[in-house]
N, C-alpha and C. Protein backbone atom coordinates (compact mmCIF):
# COMPACT_ATOMS: atom_id res chain seq x y z
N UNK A 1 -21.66 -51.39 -40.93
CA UNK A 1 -20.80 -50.24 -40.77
C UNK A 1 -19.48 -50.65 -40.13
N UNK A 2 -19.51 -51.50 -38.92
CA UNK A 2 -18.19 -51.72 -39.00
C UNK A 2 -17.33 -52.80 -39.20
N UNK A 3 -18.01 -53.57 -40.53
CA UNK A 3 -17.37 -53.96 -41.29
C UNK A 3 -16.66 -52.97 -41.79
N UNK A 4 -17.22 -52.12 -42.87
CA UNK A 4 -16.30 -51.02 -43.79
C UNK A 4 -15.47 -50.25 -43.17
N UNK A 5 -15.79 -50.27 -41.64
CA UNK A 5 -14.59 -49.41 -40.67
C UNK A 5 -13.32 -50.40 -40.93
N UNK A 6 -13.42 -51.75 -40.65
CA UNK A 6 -12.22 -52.22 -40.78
C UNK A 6 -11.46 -52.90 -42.13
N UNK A 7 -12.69 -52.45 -43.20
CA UNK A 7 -11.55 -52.17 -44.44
C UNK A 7 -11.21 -51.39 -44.89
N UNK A 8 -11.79 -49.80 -44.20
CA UNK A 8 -11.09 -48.65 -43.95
C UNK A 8 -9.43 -48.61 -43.05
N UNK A 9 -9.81 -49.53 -42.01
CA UNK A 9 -8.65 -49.62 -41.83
C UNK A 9 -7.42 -50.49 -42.68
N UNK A 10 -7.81 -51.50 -42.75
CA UNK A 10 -6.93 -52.15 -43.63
C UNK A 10 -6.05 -51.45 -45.04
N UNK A 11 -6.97 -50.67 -45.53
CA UNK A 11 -6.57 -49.72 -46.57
C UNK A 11 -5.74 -48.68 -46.06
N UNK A 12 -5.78 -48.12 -44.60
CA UNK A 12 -4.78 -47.10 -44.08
C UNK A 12 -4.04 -47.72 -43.73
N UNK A 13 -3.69 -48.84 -43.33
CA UNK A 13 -2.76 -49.26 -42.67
C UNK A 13 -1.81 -50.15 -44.19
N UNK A 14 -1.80 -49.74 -45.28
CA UNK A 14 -0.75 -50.33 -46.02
C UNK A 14 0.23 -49.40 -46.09
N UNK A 15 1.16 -49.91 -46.89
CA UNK A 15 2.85 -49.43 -46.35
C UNK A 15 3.03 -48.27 -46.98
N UNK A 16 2.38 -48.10 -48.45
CA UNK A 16 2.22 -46.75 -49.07
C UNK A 16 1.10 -46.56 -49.76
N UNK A 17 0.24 -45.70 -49.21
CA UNK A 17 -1.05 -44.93 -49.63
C UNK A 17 -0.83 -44.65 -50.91
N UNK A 18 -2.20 -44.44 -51.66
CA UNK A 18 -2.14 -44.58 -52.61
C UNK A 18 -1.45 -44.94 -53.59
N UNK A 19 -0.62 -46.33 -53.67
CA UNK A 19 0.01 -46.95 -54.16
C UNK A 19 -0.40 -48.14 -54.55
N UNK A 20 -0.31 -48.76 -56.28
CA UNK A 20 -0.88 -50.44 -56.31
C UNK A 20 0.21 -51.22 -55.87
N UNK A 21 1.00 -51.05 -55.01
CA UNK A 21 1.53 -51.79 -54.47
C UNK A 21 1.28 -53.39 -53.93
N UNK A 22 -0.15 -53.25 -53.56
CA UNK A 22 -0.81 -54.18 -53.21
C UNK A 22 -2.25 -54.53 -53.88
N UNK A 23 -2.36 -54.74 -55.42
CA UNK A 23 -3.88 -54.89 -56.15
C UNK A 23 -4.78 -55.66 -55.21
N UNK A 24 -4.13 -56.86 -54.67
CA UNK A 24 -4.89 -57.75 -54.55
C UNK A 24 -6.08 -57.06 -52.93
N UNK A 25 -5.26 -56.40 -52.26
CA UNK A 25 -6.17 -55.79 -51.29
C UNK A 25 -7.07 -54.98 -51.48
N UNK A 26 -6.93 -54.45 -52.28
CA UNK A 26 -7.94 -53.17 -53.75
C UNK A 26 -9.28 -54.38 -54.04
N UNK A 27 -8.95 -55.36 -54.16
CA UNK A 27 -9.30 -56.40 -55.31
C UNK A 27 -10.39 -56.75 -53.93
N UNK A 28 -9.95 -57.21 -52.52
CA UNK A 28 -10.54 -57.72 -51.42
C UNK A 28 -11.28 -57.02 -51.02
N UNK A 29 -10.85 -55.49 -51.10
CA UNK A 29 -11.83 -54.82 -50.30
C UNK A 29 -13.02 -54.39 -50.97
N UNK A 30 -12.84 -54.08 -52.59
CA UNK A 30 -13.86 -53.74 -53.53
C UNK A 30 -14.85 -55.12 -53.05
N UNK A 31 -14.47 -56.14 -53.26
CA UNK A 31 -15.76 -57.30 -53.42
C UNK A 31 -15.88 -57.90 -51.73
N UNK A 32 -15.44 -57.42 -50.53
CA UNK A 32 -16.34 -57.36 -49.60
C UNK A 32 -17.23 -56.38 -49.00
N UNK A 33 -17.01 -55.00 -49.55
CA UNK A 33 -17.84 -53.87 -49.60
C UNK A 33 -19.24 -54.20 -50.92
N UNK A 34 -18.92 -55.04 -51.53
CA UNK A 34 -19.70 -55.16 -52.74
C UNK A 34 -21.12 -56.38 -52.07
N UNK A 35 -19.73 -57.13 -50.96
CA UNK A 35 -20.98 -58.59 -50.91
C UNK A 35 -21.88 -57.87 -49.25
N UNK A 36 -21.32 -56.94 -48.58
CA UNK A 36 -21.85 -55.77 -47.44
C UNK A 36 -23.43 -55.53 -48.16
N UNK A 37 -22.59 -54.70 -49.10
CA UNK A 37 -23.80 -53.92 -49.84
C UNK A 37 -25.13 -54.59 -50.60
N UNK A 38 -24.55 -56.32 -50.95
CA UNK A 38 -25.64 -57.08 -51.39
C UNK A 38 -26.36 -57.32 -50.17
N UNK A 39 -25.82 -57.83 -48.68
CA UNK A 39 -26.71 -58.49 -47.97
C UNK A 39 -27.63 -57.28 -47.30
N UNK A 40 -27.36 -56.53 -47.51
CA UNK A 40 -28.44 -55.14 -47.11
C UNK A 40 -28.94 -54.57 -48.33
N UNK A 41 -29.34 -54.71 -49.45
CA UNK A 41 -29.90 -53.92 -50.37
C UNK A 41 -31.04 -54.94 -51.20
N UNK A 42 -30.16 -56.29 -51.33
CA UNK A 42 -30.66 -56.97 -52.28
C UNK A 42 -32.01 -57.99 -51.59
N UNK A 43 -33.47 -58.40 -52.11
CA UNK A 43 -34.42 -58.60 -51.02
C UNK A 43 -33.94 -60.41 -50.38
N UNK A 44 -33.57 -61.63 -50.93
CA UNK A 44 -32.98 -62.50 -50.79
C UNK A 44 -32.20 -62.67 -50.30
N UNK A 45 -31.49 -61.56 -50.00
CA UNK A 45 -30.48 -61.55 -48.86
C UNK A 45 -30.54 -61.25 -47.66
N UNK A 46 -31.99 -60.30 -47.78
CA UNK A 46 -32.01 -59.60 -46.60
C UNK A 46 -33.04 -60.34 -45.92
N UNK A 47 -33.77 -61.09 -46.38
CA UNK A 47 -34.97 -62.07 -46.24
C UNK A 47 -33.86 -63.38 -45.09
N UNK A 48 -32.55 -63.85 -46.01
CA UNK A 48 -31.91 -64.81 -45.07
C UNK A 48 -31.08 -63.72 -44.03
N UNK A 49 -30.74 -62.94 -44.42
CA UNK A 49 -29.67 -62.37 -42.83
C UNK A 49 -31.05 -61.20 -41.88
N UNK A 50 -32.05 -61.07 -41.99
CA UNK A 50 -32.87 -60.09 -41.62
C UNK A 50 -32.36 -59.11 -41.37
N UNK A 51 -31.99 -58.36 -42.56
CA UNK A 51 -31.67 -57.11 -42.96
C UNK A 51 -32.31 -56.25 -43.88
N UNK A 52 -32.52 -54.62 -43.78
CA UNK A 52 -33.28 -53.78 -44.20
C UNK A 52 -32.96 -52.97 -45.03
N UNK A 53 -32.77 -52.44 -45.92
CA UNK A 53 -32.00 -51.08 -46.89
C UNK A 53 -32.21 -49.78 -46.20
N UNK A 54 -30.86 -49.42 -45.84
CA UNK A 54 -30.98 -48.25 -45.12
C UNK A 54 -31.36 -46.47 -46.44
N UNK A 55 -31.61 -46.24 -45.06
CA UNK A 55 -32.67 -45.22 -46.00
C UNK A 55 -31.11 -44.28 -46.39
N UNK A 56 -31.46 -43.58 -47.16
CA UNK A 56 -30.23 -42.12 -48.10
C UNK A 56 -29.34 -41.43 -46.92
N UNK A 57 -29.68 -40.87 -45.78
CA UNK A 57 -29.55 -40.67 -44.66
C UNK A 57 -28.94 -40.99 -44.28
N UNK A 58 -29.45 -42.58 -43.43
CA UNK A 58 -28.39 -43.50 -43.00
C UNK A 58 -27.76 -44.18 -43.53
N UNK A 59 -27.44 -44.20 -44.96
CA UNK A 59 -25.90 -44.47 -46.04
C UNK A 59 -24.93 -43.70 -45.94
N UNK A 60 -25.32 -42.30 -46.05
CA UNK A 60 -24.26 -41.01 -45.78
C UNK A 60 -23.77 -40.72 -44.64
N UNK A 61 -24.48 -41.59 -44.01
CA UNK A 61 -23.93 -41.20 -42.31
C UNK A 61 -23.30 -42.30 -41.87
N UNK A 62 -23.06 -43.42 -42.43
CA UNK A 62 -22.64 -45.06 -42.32
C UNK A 62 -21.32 -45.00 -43.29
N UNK A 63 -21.50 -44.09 -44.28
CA UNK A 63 -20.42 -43.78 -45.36
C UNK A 63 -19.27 -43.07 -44.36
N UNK A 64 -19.79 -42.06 -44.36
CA UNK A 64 -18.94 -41.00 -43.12
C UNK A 64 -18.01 -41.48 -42.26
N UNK A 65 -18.73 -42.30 -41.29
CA UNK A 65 -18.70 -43.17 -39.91
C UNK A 65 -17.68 -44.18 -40.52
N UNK A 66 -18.09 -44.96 -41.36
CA UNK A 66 -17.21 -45.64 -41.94
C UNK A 66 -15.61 -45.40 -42.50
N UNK A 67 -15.57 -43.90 -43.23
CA UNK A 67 -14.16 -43.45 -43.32
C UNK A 67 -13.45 -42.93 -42.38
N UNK A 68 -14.02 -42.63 -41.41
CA UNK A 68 -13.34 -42.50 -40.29
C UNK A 68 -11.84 -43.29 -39.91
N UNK A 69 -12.25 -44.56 -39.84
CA UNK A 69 -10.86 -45.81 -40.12
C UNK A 69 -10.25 -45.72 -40.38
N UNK A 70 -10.33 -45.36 -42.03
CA UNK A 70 -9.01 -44.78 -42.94
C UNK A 70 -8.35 -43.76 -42.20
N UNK A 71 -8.89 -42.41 -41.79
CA UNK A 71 -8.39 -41.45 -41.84
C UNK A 71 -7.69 -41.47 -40.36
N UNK A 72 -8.37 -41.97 -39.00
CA UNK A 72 -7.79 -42.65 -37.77
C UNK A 72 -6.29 -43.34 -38.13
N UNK A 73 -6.28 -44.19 -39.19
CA UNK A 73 -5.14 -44.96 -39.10
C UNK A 73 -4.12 -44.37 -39.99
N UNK A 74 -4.32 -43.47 -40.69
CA UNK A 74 -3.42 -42.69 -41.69
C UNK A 74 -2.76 -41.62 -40.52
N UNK A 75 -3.55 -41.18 -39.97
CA UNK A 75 -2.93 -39.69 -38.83
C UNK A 75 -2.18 -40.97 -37.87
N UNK A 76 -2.90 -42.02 -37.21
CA UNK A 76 -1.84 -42.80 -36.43
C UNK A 76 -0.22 -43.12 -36.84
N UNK A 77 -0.24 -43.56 -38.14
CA UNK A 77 1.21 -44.00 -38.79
C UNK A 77 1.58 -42.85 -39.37
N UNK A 78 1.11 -41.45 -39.19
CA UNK A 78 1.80 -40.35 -39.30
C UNK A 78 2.41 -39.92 -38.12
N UNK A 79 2.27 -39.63 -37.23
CA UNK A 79 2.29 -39.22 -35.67
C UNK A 79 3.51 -40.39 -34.78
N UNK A 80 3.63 -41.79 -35.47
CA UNK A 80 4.26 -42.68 -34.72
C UNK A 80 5.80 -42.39 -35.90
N UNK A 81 6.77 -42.83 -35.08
CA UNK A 81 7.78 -42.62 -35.59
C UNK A 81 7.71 -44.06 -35.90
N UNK A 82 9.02 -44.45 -37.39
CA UNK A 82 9.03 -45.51 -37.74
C UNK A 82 10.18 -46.56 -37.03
N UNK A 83 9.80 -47.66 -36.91
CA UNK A 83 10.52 -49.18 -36.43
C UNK A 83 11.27 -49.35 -37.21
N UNK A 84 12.68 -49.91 -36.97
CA UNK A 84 13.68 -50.62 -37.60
C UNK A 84 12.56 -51.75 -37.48
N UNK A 85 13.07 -52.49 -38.67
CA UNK A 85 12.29 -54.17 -38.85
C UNK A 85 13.16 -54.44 -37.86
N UNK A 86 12.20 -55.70 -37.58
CA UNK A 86 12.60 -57.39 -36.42
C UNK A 86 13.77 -57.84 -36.91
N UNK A 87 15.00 -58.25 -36.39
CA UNK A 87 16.14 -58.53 -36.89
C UNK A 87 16.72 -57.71 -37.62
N UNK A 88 17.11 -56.87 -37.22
CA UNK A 88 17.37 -55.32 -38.02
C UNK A 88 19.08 -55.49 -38.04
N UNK A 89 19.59 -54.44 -37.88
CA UNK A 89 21.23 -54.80 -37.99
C UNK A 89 22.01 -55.54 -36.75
N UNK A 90 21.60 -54.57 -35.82
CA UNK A 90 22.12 -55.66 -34.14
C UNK A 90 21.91 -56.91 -34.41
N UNK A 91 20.92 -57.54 -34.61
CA UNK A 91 20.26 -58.57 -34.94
C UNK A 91 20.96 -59.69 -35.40
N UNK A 92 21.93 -59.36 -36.96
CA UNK A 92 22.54 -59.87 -37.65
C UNK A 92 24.18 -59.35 -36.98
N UNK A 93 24.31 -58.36 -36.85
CA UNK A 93 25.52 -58.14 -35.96
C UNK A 93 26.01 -59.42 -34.45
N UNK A 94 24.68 -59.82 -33.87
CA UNK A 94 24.86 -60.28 -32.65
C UNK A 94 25.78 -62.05 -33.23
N UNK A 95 24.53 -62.37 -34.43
CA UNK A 95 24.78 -63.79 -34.98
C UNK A 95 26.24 -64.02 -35.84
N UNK A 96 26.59 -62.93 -36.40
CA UNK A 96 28.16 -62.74 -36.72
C UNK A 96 29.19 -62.78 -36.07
N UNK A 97 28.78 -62.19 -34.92
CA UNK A 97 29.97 -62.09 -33.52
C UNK A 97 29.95 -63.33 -33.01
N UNK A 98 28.91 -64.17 -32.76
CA UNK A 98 28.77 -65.43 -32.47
C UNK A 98 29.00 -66.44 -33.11
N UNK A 99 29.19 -66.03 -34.14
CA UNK A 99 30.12 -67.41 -35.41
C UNK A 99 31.38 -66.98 -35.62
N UNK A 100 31.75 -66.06 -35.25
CA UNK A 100 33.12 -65.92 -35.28
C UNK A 100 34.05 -65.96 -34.26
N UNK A 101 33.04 -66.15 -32.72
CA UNK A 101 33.81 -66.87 -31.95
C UNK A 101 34.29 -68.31 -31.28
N UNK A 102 33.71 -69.18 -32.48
CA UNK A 102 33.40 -70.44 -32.77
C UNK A 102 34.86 -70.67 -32.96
């Protein structure tokens, strides 16, 4: 579970929601939710990590618990006002003034 919390987060925290902006994180998070879901479901897996298949119950409630992340980090970068990037105009302003008094 909180594995998928923090590729819940990872998925809220890109630059624009619902956007393929980024496949390849789509691409990461599908097949580590996929290899999650093998080492708890599948019996060879669960035989080497001693792990159990959670019952219907505790999937829907691990599902739940789990989106939480997303939705935590979507209301966070709503609520925060946005940053000029690192080296923003001052930035480049400061290094101009300083080569031109060379």
């Amino acid at each position: 579970m909180l594995g998928a919390t923090r590729l819940g987060v990872a998925l809220g925290s890109r630059a624009r929601p619902g956007s393929l902006t980024d496949p390849f994180l789509l691409i990461a998070v599908g097949t580590a939710l996929s290899l999650q879901a093998a080492g708890v479901h599948l019996p060879p897996l669960q035989d080497l990590l001693g792990t159990e298949p959670l019952s219907p119950t505790d999937l829907v409630i691990a599902c739940a618990l789990s989106g939480l992340g997303h939705v935590v980090t979507r209301l966070q970068t709503g609520f925060r006002p946005e940053r000029p990037p690192r080296g923003g105009p001052s930035a480049t302003r400061d290094v101009v003034d300083h080569t031109a008094t060379r």
